[in-house]
C-alpha atoms as a PDB file:
ATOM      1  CA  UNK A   1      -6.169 -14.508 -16.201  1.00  0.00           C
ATOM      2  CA  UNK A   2      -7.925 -11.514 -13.878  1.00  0.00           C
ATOM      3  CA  UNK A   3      -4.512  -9.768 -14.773  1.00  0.00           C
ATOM      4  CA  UNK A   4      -6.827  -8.154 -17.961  1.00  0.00           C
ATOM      5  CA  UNK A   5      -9.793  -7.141 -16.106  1.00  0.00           C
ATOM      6  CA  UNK A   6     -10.787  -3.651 -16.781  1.00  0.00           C
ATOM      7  CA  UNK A   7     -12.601  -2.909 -13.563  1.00  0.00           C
ATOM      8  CA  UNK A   8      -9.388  -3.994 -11.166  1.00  0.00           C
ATOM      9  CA  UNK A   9      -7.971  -0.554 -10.704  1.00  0.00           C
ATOM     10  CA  UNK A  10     -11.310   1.137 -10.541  1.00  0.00           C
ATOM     11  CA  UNK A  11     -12.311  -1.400  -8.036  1.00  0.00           C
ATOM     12  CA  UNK A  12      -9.285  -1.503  -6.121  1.00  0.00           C
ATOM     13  CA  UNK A  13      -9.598   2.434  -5.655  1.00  0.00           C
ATOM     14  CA  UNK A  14     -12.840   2.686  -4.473  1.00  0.00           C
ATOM     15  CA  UNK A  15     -12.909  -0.037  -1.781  1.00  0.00           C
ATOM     16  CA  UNK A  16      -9.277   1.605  -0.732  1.00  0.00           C
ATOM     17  CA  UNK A  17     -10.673   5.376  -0.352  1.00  0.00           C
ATOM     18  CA  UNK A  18     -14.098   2.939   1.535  1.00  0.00           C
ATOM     19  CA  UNK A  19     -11.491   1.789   3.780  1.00  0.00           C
ATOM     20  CA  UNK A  20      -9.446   4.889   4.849  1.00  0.00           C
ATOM     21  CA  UNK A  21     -13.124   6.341   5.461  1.00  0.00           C
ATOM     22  CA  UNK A  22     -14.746   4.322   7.553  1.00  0.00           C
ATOM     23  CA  UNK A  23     -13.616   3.998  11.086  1.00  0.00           C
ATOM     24  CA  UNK A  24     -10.254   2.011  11.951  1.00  0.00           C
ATOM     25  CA  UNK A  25      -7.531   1.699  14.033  1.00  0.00           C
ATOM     26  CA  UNK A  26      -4.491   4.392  13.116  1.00  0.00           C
ATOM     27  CA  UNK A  27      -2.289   3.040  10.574  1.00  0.00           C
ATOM     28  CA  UNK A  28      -4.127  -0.078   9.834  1.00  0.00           C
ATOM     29  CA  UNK A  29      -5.976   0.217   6.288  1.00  0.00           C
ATOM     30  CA  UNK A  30      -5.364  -1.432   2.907  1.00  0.00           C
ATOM     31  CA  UNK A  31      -3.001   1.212   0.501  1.00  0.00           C
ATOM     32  CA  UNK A  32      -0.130  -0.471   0.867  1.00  0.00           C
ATOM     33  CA  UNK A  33      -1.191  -4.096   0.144  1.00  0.00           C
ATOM     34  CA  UNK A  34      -3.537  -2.676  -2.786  1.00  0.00           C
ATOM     35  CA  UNK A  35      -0.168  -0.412  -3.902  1.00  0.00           C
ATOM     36  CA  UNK A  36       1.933  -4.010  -3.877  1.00  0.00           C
ATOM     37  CA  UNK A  37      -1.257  -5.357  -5.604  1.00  0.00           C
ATOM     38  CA  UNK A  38      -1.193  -2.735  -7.692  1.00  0.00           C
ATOM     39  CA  UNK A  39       1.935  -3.345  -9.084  1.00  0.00           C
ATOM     40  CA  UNK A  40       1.880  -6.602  -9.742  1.00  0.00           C
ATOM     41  CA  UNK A  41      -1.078  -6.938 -11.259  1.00  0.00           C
ATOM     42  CA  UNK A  42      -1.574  -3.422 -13.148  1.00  0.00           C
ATOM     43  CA  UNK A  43       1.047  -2.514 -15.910  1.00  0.00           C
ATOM     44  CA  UNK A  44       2.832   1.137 -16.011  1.00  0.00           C
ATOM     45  CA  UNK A  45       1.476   4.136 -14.991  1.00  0.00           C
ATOM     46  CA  UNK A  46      -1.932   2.376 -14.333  1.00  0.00           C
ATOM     47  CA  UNK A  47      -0.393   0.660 -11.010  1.00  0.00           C
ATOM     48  CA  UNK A  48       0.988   4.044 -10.002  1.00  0.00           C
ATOM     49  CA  UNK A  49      -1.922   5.811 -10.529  1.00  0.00           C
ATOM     50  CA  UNK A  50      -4.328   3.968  -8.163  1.00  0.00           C
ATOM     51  CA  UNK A  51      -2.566   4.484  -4.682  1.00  0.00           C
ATOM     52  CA  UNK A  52      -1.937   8.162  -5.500  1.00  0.00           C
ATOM     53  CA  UNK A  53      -5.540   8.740  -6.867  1.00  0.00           C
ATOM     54  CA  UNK A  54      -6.760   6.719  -3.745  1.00  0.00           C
ATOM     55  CA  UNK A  55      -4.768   8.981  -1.518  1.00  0.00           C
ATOM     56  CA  UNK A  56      -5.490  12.384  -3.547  1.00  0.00           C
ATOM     57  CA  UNK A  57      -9.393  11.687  -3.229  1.00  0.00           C
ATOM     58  CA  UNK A  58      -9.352  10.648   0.262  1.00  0.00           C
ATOM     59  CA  UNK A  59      -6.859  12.827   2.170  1.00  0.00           C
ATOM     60  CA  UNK A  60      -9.156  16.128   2.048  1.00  0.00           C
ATOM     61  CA  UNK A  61     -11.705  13.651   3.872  1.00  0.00           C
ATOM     62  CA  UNK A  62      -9.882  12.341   6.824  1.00  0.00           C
ATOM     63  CA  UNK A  63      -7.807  15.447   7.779  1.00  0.00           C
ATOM     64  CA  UNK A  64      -6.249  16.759   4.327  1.00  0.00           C
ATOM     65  CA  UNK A  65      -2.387  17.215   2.886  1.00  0.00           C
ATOM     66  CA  UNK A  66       0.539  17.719   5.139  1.00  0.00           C
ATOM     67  CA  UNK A  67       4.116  18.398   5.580  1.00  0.00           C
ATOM     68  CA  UNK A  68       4.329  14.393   5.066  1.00  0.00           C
ATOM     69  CA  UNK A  69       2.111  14.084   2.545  1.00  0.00           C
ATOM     70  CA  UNK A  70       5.333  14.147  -0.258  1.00  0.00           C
ATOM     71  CA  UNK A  71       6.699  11.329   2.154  1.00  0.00           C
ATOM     72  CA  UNK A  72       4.040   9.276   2.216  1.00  0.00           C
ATOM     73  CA  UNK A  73       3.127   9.326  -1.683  1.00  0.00           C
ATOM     74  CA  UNK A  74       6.504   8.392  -2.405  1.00  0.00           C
ATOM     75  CA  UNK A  75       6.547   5.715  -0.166  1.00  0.00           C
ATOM     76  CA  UNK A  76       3.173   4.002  -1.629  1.00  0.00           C
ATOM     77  CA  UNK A  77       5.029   4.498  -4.922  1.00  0.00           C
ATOM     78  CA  UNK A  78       8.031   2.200  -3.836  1.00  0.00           C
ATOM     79  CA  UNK A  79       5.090  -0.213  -2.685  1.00  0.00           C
ATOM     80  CA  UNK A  80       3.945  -0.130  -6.213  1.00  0.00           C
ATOM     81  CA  UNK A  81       7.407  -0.576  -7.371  1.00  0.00           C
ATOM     82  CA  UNK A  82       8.469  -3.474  -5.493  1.00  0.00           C
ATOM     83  CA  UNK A  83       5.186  -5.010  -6.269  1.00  0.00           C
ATOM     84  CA  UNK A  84       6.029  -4.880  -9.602  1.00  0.00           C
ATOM     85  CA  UNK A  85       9.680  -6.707  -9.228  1.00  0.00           C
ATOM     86  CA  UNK A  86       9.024  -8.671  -6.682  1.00  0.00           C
ATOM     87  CA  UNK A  87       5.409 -10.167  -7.100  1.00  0.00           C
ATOM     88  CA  UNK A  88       4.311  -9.932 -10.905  1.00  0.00           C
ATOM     89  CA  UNK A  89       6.125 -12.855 -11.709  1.00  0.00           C
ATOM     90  CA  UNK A  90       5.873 -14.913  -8.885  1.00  0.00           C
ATOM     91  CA  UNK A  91       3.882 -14.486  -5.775  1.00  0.00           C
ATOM     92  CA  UNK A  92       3.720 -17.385  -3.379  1.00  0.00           C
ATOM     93  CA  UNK A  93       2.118 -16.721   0.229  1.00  0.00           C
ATOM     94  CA  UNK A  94       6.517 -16.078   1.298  1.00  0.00           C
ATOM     95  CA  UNK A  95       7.394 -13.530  -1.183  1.00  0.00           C
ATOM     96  CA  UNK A  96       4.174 -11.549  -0.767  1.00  0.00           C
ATOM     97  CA  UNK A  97       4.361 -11.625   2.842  1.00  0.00           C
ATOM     98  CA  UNK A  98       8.340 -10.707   2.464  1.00  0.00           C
ATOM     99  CA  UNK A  99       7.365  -7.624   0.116  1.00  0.00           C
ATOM    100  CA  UNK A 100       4.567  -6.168   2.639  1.00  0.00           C
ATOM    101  CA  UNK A 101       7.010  -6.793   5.186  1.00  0.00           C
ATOM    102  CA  UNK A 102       9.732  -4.679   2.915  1.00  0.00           C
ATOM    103  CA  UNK A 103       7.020  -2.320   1.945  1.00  0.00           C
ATOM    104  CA  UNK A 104       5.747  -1.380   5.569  1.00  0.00           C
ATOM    105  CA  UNK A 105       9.432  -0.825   6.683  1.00  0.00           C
ATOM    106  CA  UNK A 106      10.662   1.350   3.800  1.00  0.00           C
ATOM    107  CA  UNK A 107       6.933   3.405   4.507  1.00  0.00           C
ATOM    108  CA  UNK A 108       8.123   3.751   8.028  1.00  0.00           C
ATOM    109  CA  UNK A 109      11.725   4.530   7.265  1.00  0.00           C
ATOM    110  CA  UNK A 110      10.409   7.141   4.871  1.00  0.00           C
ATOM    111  CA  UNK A 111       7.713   9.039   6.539  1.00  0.00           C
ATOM    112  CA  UNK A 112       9.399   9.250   9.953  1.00  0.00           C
ATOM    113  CA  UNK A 113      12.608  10.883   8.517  1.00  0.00           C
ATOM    114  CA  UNK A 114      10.091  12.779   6.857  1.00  0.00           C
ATOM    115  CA  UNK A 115       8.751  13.894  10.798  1.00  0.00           C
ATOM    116  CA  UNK A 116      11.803  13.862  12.013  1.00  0.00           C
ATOM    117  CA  UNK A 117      13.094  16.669   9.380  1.00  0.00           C
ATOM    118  CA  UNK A 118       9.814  18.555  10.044  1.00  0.00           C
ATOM    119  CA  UNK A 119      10.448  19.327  13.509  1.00  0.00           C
ATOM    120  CA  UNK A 120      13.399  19.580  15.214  1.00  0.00           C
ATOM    121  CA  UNK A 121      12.266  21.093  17.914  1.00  0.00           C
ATOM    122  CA  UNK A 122      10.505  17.872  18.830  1.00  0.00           C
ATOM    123  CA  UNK A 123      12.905  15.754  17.301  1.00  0.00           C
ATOM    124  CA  UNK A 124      16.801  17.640  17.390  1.00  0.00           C
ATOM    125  CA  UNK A 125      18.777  16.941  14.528  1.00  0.00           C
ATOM    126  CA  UNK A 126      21.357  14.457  15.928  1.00  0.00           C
ATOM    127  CA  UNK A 127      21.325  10.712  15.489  1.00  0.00           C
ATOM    128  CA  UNK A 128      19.692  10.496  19.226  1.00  0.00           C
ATOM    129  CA  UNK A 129      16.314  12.753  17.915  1.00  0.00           C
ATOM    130  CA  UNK A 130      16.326  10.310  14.639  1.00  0.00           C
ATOM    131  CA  UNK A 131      16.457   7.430  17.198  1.00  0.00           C
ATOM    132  CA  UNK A 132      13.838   8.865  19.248  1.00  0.00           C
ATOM    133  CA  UNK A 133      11.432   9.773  16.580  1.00  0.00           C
ATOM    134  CA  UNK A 134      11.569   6.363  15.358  1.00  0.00           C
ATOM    135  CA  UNK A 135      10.847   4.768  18.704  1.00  0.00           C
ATOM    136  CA  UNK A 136       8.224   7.085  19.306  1.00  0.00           C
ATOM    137  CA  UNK A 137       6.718   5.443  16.047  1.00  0.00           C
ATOM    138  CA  UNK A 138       7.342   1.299  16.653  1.00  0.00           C
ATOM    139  CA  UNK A 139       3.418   1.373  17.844  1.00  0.00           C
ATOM    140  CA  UNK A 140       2.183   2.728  14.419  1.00  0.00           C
ATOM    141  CA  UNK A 141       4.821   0.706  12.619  1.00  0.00           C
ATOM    142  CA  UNK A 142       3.491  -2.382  14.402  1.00  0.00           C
ATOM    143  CA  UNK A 143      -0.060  -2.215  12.939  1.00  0.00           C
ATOM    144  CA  UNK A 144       0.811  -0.882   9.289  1.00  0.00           C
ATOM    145  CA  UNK A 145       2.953  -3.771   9.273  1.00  0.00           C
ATOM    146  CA  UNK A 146      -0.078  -5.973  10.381  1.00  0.00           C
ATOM    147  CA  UNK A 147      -2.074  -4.405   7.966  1.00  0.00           C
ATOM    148  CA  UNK A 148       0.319  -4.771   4.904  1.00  0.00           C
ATOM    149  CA  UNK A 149       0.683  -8.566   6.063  1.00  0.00           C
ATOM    150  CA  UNK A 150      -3.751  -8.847   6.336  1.00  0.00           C
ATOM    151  CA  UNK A 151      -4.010  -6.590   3.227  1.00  0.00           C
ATOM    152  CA  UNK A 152      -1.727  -8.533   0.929  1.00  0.00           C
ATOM    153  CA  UNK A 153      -2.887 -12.043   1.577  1.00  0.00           C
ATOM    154  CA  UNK A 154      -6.345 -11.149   0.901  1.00  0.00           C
ATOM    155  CA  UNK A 155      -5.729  -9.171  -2.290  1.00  0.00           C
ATOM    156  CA  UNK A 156      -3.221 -11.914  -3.342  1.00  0.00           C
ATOM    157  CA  UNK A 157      -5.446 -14.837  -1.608  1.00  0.00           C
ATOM    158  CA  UNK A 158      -8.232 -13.660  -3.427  1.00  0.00           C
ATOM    159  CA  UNK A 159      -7.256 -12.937  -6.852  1.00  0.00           C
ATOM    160  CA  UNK A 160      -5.534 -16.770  -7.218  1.00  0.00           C
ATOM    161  CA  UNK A 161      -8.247 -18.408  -5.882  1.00  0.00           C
ATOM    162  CA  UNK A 162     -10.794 -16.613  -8.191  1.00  0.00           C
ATOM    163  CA  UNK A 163      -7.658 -17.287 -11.088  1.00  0.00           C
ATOM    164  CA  UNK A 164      -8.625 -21.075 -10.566  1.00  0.00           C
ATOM    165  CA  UNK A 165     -12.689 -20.725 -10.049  1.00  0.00           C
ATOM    166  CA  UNK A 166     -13.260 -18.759 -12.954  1.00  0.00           C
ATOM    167  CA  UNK A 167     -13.364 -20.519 -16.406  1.00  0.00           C
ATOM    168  CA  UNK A 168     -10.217 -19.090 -18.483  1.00  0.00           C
ATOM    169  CA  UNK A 169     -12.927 -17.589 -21.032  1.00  0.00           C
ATOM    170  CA  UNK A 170     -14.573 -15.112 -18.546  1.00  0.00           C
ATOM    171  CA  UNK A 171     -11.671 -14.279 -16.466  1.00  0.00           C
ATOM    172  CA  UNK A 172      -9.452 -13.312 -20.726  1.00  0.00           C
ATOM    173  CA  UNK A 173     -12.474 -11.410 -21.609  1.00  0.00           C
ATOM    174  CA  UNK A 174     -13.169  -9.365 -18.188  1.00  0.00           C
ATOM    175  CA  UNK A 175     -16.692  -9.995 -17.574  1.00  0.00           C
ATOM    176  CA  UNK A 176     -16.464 -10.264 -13.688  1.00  0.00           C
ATOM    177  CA  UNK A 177     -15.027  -7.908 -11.562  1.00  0.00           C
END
């Protein structure tokens, strides 16, 4: 199975850091579809690893580390975990597109408290500010959720379709990446 392939993290990475670097809408890039990837297809600390190295080499290139930056780690991490319990096992095209879906709504859960404790002068301190600083974000939620969705059933798409095409041998010993 591609589950043993060396090059899968390595790869995963690197066409992650290509994505959050090249042009594209706000919000809309692969990490947390490769993070649910991640952990369902990488074992331990490798699958927790890869969105956090991802992040770590690519946030000094698209605007660097901020006050959310603590949110928004621990929220990929979550992605990795629920990967991990709720896709290694068994990951038909409902349960992967249930786990983005949990995924991108925990991320946005996460990171806007994480705004909303940042600055209450935008956001007061009262249930009303928390309800406003999450309206104000429904339009980013809207495409990280589209991305998560797009993200996942490629990664997922991809890697059981090349399951079957590849001949057991090649796929057990790694050869293709």
């Amino acid at each position: 199975m591609l589950r043993n392939m060396r090059p899968l993290g390595p790869g995963l990475t690197v066409m992650g850091a290509l994505a959050r670097l090249i042009p594209h809408v706000p919000n809309f890039t692969p990490v947390g579809g490769l993070s649910l990837f991640a952990g369902a297809h990488l074992r331990g600390w490798k699958a927790y690893l890869l969105p956090l190295a991802l992040m770590a080499a690519t946030d000094p290139l698209v605007g660097g580390y901020s006050f959310a930056t603590p949110f928004i780690y621990a929220s990929l991490l979550i992605n990795v975990w629920l990967g991990s319990r709720l896709l290694r096992n068994s990951a038909g095209p409902m349960r992967i597109g249930g786990a983005a879906a949990i995924g991108s709504l925990q991320f946005f859960v996460i990171t806007n408290f994480g705004v909303w404790l940042k600055f209450p002068q935008t956001y007061m301190h009262t249930s009303a500010g928390l309800a406003a600083c999450y309206t104000a974000a429904i339009p980013f939620y809207g495409r990280m959720l589209a991305a998560d969705v797009l993200y996942s059933a490629a990664l997922f798409g991809l890697h059981a379709w090349l399951s079957r095409r590849l001949p057991a041998s090649q796929a057990a010993a790694g050869q293709l990446a």
